[in-house]
C-alpha atoms as a PDB file:
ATOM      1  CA  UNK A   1      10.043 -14.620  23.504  1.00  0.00           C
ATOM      2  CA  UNK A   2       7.872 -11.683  24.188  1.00  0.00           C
ATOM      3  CA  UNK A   3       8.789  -9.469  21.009  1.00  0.00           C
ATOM      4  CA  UNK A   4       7.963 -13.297  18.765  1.00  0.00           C
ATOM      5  CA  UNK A   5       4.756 -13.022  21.162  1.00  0.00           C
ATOM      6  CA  UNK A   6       3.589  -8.981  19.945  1.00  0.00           C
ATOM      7  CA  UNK A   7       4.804  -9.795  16.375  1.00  0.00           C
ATOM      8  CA  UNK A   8       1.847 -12.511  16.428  1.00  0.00           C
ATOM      9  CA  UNK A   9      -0.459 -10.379  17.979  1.00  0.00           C
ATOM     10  CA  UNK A  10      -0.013  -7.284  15.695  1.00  0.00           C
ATOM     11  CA  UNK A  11       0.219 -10.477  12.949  1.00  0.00           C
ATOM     12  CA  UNK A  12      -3.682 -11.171  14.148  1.00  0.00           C
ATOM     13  CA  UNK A  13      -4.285  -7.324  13.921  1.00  0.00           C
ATOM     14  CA  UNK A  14      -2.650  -7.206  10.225  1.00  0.00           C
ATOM     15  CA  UNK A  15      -3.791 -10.043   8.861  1.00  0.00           C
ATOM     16  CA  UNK A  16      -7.721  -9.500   8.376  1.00  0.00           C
ATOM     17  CA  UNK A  17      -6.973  -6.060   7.369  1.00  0.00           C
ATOM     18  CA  UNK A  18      -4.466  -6.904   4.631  1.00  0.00           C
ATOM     19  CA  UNK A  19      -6.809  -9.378   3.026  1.00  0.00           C
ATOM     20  CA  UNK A  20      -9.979  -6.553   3.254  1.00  0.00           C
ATOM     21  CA  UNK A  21      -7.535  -4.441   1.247  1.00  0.00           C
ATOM     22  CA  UNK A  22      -6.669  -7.612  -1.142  1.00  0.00           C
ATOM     23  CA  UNK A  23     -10.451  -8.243  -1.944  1.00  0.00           C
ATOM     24  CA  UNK A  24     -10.685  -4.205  -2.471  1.00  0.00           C
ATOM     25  CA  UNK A  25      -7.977  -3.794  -4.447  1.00  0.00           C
ATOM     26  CA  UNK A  26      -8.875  -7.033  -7.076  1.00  0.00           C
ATOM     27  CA  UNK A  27     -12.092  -5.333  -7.242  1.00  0.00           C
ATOM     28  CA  UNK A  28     -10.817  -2.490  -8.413  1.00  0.00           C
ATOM     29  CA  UNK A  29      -8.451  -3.895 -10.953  1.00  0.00           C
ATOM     30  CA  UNK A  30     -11.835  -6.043 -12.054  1.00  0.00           C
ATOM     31  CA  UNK A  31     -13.585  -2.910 -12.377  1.00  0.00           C
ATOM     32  CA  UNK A  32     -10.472  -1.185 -14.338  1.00  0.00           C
ATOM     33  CA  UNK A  33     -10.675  -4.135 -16.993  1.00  0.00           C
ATOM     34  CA  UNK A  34     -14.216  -3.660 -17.332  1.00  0.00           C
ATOM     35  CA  UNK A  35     -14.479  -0.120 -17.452  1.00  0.00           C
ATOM     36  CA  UNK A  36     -11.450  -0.121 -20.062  1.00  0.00           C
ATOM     37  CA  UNK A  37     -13.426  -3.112 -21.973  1.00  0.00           C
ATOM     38  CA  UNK A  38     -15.934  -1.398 -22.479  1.00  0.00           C
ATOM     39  CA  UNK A  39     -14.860   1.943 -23.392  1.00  0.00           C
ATOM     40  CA  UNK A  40     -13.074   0.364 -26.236  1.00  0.00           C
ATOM     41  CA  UNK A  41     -15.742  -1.441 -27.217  1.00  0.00           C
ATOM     42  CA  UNK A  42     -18.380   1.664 -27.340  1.00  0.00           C
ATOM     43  CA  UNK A  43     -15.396   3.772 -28.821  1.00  0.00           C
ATOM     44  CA  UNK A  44     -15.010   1.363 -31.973  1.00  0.00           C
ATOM     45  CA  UNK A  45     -18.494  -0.244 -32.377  1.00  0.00           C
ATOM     46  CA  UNK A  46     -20.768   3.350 -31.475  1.00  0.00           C
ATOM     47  CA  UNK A  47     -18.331   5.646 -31.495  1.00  0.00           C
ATOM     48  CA  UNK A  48     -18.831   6.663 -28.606  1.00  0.00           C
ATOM     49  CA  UNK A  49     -16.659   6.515 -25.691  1.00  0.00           C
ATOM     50  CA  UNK A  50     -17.881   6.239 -22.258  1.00  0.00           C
ATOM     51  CA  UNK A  51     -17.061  10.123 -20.182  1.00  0.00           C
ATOM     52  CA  UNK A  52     -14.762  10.190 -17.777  1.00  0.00           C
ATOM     53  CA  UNK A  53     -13.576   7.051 -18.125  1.00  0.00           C
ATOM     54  CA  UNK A  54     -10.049   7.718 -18.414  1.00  0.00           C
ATOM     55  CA  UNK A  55     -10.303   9.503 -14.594  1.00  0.00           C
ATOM     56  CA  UNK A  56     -12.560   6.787 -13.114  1.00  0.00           C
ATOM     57  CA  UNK A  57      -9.760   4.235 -14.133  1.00  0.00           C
ATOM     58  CA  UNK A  58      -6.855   6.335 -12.839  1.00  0.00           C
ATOM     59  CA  UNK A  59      -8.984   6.663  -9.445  1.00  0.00           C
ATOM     60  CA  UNK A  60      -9.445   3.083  -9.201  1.00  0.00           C
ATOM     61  CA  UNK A  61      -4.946   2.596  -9.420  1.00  0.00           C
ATOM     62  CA  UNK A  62      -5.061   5.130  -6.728  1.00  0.00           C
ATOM     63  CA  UNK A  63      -6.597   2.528  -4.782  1.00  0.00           C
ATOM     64  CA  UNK A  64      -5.155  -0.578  -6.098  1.00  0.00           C
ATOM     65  CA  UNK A  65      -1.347   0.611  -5.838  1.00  0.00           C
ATOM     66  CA  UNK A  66      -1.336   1.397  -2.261  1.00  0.00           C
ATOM     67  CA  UNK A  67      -3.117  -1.449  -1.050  1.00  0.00           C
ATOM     68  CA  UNK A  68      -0.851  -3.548  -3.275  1.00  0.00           C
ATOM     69  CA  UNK A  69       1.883  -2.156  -2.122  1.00  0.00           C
ATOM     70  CA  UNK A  70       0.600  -2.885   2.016  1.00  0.00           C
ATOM     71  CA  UNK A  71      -0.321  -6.681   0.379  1.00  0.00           C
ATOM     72  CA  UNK A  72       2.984  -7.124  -0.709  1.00  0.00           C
ATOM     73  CA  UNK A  73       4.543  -6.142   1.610  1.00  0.00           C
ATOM     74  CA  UNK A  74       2.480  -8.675   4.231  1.00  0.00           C
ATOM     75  CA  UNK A  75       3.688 -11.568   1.932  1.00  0.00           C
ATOM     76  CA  UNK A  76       7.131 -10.950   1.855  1.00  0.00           C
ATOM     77  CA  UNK A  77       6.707 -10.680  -2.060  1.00  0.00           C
ATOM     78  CA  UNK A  78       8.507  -7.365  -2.735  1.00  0.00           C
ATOM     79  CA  UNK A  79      12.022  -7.125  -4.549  1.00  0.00           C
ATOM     80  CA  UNK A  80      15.053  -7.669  -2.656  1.00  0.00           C
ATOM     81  CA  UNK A  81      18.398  -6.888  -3.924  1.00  0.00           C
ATOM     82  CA  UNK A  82      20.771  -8.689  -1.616  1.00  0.00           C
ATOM     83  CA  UNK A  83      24.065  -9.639  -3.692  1.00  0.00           C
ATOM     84  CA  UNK A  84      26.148  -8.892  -0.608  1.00  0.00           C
ATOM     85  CA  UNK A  85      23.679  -9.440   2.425  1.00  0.00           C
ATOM     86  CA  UNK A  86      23.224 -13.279   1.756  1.00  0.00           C
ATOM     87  CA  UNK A  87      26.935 -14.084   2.473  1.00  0.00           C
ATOM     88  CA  UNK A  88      26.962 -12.287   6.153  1.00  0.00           C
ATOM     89  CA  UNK A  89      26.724 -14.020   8.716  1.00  0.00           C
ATOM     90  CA  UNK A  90      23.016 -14.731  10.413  1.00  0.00           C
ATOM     91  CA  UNK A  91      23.254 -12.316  13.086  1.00  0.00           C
ATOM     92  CA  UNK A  92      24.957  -9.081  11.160  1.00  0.00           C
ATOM     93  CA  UNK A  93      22.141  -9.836   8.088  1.00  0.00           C
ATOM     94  CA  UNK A  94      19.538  -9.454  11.295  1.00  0.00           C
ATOM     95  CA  UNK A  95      20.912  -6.245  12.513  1.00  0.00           C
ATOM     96  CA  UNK A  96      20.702  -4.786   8.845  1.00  0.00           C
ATOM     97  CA  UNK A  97      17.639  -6.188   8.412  1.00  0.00           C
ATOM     98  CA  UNK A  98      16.610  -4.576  11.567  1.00  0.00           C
ATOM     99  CA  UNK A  99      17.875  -1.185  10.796  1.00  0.00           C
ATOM    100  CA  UNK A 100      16.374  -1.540   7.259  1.00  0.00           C
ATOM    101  CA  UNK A 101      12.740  -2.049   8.266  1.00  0.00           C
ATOM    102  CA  UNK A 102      13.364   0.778  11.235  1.00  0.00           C
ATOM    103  CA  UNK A 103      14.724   2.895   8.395  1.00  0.00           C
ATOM    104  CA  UNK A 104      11.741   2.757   5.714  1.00  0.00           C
ATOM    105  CA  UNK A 105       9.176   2.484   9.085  1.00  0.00           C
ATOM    106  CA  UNK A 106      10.641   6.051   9.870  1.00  0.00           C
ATOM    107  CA  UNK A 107       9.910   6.691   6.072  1.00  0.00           C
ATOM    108  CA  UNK A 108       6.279   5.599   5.558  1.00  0.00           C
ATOM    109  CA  UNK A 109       5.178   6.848   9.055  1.00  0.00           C
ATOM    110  CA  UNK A 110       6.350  10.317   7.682  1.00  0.00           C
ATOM    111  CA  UNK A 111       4.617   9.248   4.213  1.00  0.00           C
ATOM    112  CA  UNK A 112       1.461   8.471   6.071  1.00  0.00           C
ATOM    113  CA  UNK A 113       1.466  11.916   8.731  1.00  0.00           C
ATOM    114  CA  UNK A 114       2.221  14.006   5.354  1.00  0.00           C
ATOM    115  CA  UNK A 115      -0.677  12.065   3.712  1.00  0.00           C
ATOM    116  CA  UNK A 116      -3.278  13.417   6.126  1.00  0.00           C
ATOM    117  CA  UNK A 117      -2.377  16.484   6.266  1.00  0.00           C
ATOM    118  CA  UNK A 118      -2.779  17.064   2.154  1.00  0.00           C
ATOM    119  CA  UNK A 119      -5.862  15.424   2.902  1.00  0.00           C
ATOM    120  CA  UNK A 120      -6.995  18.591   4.656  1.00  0.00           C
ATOM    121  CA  UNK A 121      -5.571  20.582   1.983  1.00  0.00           C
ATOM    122  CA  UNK A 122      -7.328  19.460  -1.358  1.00  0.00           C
ATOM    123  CA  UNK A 123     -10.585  19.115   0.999  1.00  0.00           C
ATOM    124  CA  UNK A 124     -10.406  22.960   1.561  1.00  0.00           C
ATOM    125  CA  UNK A 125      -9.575  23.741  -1.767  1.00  0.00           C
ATOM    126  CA  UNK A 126     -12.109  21.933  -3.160  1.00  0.00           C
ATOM    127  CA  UNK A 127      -9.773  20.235  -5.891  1.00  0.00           C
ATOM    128  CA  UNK A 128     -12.210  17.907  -7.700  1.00  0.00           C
ATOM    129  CA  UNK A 129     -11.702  15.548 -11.665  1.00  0.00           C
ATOM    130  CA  UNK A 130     -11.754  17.733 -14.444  1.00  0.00           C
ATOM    131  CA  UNK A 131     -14.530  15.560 -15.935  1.00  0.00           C
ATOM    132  CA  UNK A 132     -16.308  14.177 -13.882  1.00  0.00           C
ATOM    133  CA  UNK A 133     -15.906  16.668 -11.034  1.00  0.00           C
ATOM    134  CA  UNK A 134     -14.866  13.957  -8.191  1.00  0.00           C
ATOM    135  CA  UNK A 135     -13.727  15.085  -5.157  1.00  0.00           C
ATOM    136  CA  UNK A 136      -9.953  14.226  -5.090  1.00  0.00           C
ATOM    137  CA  UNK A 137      -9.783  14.166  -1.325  1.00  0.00           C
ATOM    138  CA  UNK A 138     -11.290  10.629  -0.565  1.00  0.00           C
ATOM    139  CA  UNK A 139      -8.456   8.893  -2.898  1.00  0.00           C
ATOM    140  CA  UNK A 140      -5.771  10.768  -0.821  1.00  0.00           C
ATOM    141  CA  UNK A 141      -7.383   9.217   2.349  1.00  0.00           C
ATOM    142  CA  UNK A 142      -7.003   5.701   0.880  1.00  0.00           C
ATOM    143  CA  UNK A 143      -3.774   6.270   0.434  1.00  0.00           C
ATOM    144  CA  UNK A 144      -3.190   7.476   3.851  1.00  0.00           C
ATOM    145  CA  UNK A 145      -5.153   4.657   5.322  1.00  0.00           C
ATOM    146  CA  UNK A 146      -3.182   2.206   2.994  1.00  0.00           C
ATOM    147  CA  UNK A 147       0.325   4.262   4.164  1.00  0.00           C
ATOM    148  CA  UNK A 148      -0.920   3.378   7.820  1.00  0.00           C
ATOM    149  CA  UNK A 149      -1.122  -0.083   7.352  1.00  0.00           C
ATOM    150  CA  UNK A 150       2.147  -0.621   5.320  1.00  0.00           C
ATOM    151  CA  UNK A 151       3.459   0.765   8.649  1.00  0.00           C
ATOM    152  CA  UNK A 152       1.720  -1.934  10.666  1.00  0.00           C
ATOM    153  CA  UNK A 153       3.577  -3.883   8.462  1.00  0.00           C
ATOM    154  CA  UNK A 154       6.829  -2.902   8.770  1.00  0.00           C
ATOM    155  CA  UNK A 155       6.316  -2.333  12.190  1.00  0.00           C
ATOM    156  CA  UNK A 156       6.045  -6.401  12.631  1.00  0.00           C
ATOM    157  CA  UNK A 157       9.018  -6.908  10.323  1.00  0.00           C
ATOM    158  CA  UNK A 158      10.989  -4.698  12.289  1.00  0.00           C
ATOM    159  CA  UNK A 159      10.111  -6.868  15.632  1.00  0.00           C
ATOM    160  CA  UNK A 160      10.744  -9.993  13.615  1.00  0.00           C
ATOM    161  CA  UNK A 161      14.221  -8.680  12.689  1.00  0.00           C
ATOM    162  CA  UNK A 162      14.735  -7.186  16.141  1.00  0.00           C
ATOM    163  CA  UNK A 163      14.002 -11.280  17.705  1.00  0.00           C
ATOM    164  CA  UNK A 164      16.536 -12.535  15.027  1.00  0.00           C
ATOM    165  CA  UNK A 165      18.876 -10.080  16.558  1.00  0.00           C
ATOM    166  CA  UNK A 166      18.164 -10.992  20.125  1.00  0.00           C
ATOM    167  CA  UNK A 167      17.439 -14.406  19.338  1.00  0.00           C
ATOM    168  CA  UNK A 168      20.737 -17.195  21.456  1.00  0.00           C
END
């Protein structure tokens, strides 16, 4: 009763964060299809493509995959291959379940920690678009930020799985 009791609370902590990264990350695919739009557009018709585009729009998927990736995640809308898992028995496909999302928790916590520190790295070296000259630093830190709260995520499915375990 108390883990179902932190999994809502962390679900209350999640959930407004998830859907700021949602509206973010359909911005940025908005902006990608106009950006793109146009660049064709000014390529054919003027001749004249619009600079930088090209990094601007792979920028803007450093943004949306992450925060898809937390998103999905949330929902439950990920693949799942389970040809053998379905025919266990309740309480064994709970323990794997359990061990799964402690497993890839373990994964994207060490994801996230090595994030930040390459953060620090391109920041001192200054690494920056070859067009444009954009700092590459800030996009890392989205994806750091977006690491952290995929592990918020899995962090709740691992308590969910861990009441299913526990669970008379």
């Amino acid at each position: 009763m108390e883990i179902k009791r932190g999994v809502t609370s962390l679900n209350l902590i999640a959930h407004p964060i998830i859907n700021i990264l949602l509206v973010i990350g359909a911005g940025m695919v908005a902006g990608m299809m106009l950006l793109t739009a146009c660049d064709v557009a000014l390529r054919y018709i003027f001749n004249r493509p619009i600079t930088g585009a090209y990094e601007v729009i792979a920028f803007f998927m450093a943004i949306v995959v992450p925060f898809g990736i937390a998103y999905c995640g949330h929902q439950g809308s990920h693949v799942v291959v389970d040809l053998l898992v379905v025919r266990l028995p309740k309480k064994l496909r709970a323990i794997i379940g359990s061990v799964t999302a402690f497993l890839t928790l373990g994964l994207f916590i060490l994801i996230t920690w090595q994030n930040f520190i390459y953060i620090q790295e391109q920041y001192q070296s200054k690494l920056t678009s070859a067009v444009l000259l954009i700092p590459v630093y800030p996009f890392i830190g989205i994806v750091a930020v977006a690491s952290a709260v995929f592990c918020l995520v899995l962090l709740i499915d691992f308590f969910k799985s861990i009441s299913e375990v526990v669970e008379k």
